[in-house]
C-alpha atoms as a PDB file:
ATOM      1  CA  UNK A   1      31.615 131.456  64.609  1.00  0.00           C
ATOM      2  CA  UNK A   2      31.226 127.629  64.422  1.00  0.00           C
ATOM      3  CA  UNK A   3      28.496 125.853  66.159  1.00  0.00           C
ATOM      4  CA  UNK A   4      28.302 125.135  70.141  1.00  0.00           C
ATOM      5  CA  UNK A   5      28.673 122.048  69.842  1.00  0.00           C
ATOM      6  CA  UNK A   6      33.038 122.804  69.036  1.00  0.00           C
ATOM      7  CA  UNK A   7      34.694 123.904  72.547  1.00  0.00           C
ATOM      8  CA  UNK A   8      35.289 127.245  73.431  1.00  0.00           C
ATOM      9  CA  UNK A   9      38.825 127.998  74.244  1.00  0.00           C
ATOM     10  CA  UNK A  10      40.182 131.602  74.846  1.00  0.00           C
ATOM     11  CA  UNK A  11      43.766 132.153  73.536  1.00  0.00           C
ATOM     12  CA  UNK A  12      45.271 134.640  76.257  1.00  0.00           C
ATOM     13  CA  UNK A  13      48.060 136.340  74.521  1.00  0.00           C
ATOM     14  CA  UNK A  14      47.704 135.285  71.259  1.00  0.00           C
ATOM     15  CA  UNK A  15      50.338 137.391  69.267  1.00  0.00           C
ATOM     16  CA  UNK A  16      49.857 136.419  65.858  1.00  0.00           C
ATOM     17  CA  UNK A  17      47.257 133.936  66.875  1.00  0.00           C
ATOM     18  CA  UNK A  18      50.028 130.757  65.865  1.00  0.00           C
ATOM     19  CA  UNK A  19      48.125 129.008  68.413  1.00  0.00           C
ATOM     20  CA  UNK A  20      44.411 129.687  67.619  1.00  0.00           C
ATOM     21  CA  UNK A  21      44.634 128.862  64.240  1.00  0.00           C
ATOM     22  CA  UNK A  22      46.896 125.864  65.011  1.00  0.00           C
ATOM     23  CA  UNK A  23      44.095 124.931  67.427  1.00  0.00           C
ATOM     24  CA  UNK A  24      41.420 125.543  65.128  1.00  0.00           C
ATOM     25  CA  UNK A  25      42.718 123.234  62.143  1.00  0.00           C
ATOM     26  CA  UNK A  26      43.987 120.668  64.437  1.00  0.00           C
ATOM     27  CA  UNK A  27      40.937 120.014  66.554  1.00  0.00           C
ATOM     28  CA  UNK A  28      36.746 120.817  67.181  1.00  0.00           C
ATOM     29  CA  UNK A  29      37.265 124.439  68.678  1.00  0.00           C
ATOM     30  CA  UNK A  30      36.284 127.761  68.379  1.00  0.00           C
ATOM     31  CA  UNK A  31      38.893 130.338  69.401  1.00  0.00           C
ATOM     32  CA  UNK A  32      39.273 133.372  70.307  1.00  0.00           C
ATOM     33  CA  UNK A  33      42.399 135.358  70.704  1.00  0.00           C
ATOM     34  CA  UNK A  34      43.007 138.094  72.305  1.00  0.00           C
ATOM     35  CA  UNK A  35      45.937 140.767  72.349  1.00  0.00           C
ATOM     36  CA  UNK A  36      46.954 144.201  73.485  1.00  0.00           C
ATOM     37  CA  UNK A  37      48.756 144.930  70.438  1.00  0.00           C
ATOM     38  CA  UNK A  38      46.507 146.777  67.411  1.00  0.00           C
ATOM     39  CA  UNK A  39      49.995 145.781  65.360  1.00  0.00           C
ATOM     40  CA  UNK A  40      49.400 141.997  66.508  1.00  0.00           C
ATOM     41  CA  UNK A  41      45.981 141.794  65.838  1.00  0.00           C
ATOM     42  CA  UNK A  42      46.155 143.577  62.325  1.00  0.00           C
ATOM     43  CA  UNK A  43      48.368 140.885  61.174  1.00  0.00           C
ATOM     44  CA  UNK A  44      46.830 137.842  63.209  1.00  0.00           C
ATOM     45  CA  UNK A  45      43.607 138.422  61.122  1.00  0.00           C
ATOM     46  CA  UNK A  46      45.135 138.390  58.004  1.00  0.00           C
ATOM     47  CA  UNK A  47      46.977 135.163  59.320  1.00  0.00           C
ATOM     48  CA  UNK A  48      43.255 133.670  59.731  1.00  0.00           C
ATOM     49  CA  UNK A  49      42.119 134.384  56.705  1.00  0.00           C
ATOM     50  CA  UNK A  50      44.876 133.483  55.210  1.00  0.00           C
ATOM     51  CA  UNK A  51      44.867 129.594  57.406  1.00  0.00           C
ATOM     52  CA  UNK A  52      40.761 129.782  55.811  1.00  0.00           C
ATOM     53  CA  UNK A  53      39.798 129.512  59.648  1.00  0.00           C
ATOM     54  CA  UNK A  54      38.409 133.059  59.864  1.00  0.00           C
ATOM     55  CA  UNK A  55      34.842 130.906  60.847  1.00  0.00           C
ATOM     56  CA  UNK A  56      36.239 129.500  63.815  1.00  0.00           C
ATOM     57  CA  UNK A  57      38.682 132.029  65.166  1.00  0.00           C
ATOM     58  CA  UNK A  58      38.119 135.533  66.170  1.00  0.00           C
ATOM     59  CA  UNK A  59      40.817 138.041  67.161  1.00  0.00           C
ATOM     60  CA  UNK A  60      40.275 140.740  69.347  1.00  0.00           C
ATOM     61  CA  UNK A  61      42.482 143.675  70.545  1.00  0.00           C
ATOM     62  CA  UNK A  62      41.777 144.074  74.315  1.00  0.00           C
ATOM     63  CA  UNK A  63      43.241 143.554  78.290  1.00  0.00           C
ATOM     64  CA  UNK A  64      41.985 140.559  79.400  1.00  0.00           C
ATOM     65  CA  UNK A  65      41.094 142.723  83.142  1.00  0.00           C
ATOM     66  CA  UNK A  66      38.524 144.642  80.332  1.00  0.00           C
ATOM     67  CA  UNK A  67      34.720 143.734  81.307  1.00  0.00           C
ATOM     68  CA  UNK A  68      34.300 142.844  77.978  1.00  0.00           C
ATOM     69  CA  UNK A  69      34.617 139.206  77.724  1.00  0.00           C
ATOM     70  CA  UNK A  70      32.061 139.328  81.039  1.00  0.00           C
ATOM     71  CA  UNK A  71      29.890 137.596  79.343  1.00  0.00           C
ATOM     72  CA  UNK A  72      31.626 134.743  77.889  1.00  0.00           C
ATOM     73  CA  UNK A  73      32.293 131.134  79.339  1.00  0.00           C
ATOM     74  CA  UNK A  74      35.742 129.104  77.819  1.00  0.00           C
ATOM     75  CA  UNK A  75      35.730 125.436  78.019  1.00  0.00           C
ATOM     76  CA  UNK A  76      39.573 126.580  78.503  1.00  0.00           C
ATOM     77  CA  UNK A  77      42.111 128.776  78.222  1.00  0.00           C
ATOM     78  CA  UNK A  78      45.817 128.809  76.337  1.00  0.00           C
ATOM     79  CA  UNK A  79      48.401 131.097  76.818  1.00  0.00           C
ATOM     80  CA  UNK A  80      51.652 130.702  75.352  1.00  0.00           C
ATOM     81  CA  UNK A  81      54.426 133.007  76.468  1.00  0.00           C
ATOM     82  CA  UNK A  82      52.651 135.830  77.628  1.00  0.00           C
ATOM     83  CA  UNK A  83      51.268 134.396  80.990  1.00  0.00           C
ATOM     84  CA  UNK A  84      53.629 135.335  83.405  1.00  0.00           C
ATOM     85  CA  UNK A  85      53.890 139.694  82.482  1.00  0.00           C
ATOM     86  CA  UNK A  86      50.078 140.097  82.727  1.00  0.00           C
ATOM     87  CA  UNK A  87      49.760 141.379  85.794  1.00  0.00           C
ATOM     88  CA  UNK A  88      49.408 140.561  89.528  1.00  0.00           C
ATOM     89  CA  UNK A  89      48.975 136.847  89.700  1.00  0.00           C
ATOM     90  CA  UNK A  90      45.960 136.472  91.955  1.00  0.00           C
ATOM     91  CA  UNK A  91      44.091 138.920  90.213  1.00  0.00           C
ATOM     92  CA  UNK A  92      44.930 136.993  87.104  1.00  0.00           C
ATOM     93  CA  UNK A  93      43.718 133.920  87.863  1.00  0.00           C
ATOM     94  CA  UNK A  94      40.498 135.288  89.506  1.00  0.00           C
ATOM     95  CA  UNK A  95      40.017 137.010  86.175  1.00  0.00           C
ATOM     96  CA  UNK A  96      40.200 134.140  84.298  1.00  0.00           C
ATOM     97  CA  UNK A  97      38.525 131.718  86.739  1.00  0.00           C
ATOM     98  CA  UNK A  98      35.207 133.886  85.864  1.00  0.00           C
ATOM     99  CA  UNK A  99      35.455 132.805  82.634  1.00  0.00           C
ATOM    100  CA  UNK A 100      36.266 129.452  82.794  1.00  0.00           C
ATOM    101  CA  UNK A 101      33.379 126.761  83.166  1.00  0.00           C
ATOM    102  CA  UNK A 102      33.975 124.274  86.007  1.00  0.00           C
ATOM    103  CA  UNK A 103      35.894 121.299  84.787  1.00  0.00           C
ATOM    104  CA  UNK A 104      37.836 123.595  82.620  1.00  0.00           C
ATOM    105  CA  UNK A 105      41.594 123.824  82.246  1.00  0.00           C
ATOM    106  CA  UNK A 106      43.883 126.856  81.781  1.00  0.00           C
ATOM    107  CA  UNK A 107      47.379 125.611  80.127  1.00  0.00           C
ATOM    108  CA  UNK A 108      50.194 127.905  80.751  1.00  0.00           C
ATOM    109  CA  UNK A 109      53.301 127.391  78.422  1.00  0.00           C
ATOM    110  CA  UNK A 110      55.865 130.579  79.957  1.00  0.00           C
ATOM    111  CA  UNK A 111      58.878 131.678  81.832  1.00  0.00           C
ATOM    112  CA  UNK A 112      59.162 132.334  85.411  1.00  0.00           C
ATOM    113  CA  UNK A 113      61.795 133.928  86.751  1.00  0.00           C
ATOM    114  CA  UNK A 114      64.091 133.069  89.689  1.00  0.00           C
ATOM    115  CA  UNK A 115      63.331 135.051  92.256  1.00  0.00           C
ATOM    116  CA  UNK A 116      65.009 138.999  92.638  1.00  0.00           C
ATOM    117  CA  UNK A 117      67.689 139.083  90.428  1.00  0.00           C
ATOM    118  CA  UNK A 118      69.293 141.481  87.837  1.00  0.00           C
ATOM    119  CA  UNK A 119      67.434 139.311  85.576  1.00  0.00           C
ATOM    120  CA  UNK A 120      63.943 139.607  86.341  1.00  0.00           C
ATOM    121  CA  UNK A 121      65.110 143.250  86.446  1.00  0.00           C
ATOM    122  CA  UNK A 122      65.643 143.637  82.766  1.00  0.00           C
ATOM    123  CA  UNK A 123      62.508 141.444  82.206  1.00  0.00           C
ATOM    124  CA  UNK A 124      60.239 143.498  84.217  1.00  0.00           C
ATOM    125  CA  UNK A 125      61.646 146.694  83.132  1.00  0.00           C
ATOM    126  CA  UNK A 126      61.456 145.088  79.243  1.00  0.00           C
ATOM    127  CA  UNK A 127      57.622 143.832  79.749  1.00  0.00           C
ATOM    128  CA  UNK A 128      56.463 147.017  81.952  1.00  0.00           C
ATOM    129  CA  UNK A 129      55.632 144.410  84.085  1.00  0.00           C
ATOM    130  CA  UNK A 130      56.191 142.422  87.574  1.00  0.00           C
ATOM    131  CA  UNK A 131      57.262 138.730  85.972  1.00  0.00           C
ATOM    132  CA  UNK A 132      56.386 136.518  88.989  1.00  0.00           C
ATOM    133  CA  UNK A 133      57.787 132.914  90.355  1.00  0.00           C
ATOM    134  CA  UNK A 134      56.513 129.349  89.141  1.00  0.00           C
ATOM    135  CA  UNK A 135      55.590 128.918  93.197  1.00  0.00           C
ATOM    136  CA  UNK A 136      53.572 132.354  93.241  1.00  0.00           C
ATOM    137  CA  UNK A 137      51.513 131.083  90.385  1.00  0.00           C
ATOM    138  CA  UNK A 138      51.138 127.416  92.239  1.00  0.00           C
ATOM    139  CA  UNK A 139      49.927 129.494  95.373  1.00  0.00           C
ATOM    140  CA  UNK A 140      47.526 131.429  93.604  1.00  0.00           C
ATOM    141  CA  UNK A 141      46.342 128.735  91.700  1.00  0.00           C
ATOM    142  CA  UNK A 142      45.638 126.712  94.741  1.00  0.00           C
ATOM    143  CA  UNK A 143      44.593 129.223  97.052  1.00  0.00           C
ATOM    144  CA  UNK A 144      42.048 130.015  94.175  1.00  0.00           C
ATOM    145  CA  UNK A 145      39.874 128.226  92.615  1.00  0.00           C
ATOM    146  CA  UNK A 146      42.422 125.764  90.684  1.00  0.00           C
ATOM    147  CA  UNK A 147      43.929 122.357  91.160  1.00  0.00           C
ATOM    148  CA  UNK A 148      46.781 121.677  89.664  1.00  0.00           C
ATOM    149  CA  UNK A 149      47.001 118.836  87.074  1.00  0.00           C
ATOM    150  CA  UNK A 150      50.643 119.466  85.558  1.00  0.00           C
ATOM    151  CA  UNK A 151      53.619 120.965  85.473  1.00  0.00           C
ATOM    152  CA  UNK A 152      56.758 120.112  83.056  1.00  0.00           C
ATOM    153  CA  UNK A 153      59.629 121.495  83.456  1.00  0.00           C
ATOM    154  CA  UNK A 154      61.101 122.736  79.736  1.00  0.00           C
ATOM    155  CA  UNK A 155      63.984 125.140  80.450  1.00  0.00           C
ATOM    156  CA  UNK A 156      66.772 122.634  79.226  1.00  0.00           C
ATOM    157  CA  UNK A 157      64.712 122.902  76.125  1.00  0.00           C
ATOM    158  CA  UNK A 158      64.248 126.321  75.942  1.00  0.00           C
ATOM    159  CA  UNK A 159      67.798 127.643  76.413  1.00  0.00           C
ATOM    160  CA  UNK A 160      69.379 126.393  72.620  1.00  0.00           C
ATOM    161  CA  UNK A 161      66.399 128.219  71.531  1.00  0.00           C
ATOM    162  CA  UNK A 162      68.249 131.212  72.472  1.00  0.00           C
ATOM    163  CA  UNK A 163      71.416 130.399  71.188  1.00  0.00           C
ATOM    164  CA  UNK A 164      69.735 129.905  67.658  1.00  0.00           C
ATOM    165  CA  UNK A 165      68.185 133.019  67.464  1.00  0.00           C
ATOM    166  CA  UNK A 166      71.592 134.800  68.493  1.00  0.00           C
ATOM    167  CA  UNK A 167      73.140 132.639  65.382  1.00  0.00           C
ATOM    168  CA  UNK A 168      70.231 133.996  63.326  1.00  0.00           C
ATOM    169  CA  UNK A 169      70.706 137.418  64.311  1.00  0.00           C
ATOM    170  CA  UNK A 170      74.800 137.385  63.540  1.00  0.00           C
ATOM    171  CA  UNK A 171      73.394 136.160  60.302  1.00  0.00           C
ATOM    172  CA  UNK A 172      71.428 139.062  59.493  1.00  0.00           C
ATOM    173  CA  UNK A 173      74.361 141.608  60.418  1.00  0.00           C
ATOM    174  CA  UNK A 174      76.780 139.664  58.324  1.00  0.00           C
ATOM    175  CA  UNK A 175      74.365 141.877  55.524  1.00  0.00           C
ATOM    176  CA  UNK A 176      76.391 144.953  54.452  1.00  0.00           C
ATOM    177  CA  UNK A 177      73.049 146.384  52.714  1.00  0.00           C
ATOM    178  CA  UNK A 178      71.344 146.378  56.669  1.00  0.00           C
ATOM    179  CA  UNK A 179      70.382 150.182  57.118  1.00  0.00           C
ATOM    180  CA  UNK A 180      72.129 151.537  60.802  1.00  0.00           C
ATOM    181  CA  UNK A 181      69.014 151.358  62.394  1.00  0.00           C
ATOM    182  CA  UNK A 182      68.174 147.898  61.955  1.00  0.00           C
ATOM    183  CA  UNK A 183      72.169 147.024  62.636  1.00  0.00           C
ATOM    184  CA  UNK A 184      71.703 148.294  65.953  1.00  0.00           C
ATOM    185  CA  UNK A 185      68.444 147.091  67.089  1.00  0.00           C
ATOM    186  CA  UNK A 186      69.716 143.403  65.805  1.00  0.00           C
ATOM    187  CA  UNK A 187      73.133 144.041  67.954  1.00  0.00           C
ATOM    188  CA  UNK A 188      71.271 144.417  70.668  1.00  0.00           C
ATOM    189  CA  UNK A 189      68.439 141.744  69.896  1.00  0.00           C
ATOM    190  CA  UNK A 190      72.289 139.374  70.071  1.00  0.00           C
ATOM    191  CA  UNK A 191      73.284 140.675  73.443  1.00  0.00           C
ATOM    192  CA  UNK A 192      69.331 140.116  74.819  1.00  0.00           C
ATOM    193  CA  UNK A 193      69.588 136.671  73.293  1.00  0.00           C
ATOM    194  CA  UNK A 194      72.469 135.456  74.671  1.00  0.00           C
ATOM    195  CA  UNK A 195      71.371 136.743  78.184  1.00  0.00           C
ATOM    196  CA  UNK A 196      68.509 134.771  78.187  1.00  0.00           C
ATOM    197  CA  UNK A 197      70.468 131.919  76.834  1.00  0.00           C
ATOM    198  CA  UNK A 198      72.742 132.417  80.181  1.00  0.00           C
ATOM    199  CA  UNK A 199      69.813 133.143  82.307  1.00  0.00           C
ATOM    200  CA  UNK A 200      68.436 129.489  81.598  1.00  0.00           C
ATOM    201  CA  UNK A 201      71.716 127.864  81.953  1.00  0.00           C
ATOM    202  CA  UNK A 202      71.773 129.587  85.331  1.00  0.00           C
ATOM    203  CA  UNK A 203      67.915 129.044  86.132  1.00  0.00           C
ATOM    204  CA  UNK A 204      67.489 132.956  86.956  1.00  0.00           C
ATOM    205  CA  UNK A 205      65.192 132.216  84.217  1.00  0.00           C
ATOM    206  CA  UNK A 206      62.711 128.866  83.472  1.00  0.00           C
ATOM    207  CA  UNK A 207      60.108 127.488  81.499  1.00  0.00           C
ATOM    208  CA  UNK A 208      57.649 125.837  82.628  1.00  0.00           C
ATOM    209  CA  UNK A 209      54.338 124.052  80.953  1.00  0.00           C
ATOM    210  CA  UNK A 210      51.792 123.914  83.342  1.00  0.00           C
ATOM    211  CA  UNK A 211      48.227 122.919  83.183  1.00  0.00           C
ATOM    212  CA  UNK A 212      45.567 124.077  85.487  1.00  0.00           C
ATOM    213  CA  UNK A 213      41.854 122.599  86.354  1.00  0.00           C
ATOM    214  CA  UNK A 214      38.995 125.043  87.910  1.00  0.00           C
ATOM    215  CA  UNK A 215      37.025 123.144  90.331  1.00  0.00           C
END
């Protein structure tokens, strides 16, 4: 990778790595993404080299509880929408706190759900995962070895989001030529879309971008 002297950020979550190699072209970073997906990481390397930034981001397919980032230290850490179904909060953050230098920030850009609802139900049983609260990450944070520095609330935002990518997907099923297969998987990709549209009118579900600083 790059020289020291560019910051060292960890993308945590980083799909298709949209973020590192925004990141990488838009400022003096080195990245590196990480993802449990072999899928996502296939085609987020061939999205660096294609962005030329293959020098300055790296893409690895791993859990970030795995030792083997041990020996690394971030100057901060990103994770867009994939935060919040990681895993037990606490543990989380004192994960990530161990590899983030003193002064650094973790920004969070993710849902949080409500509370116990039918919603967070389908999430967590959707994710394999235990989605938790915006005030159970707050708590952790500052119980932890965080201060808080920001928090913006972007669910209003969020929810026409939704409501597009239900349009888009009645688009796609207006096809005749769309094999069964696909027809169903997009019927039901409408039905999940709307839900979440509903669950951020309601505010079972919200978005929140929050930025965190270790001490």
């Amino acid at each position: 990778m790059a020289g020291r002297n560019f910051c060292m950020v960890l993308d945590c979550g980083c799909g298709h790595a949209a973020t590192s190699i925004y990141l990488a072209l838009n400022y003096r970073v080195n990245v590196v993404g990480i993802t449990l997906s072999p899928e996502q990481a296939i085609e987020a390397k061939r999205l660096v080299r294609l962005a030329k930034v293959e020098k300055r981001v790296e893409v690895k397919c791993m859990n970030i509880f795995e030792p083997n980032l041990a020996s690394e230290v971030f100057d901060g850490v990103v994770s867009i929408e994939a935060f919040s179904t990681m895993g037990e909060v606490h543990k989380l953050l004192e994960t990530l706190s161990g590899l983030i230098q003193s002064g650094g920030r973790l920004v969070i850009s993710d849902m949080f759900v409500r509370g116990k609802t039918k919603v967070k139900d389908a999430i967590d049983l959707y994710w394999k995962s235990d989605v938790f609260t915006l005030p159970e990450l707050l708590s952790a944070a500052q119980t932890g070895s965080f201060d808080i520095v920001k928090v913006v609330d972007q669910t209003a935002n969020k929810a026409p989001f939704w409501g597009l990518s239900a349009a888009h997907s009645r688009l796609r099923l207006a096809d005749d030529k769309i094999a069964k297969k696909e027809r169903s998987r997009l019927m039901a990709s409408v039905n999940a879309q709307l839900n979440m549209k509903k669950a951020c009118i309601k505010r079972d579900v919200c978005y929140y971008d929050v930025v965190l600083e270790k001490h």
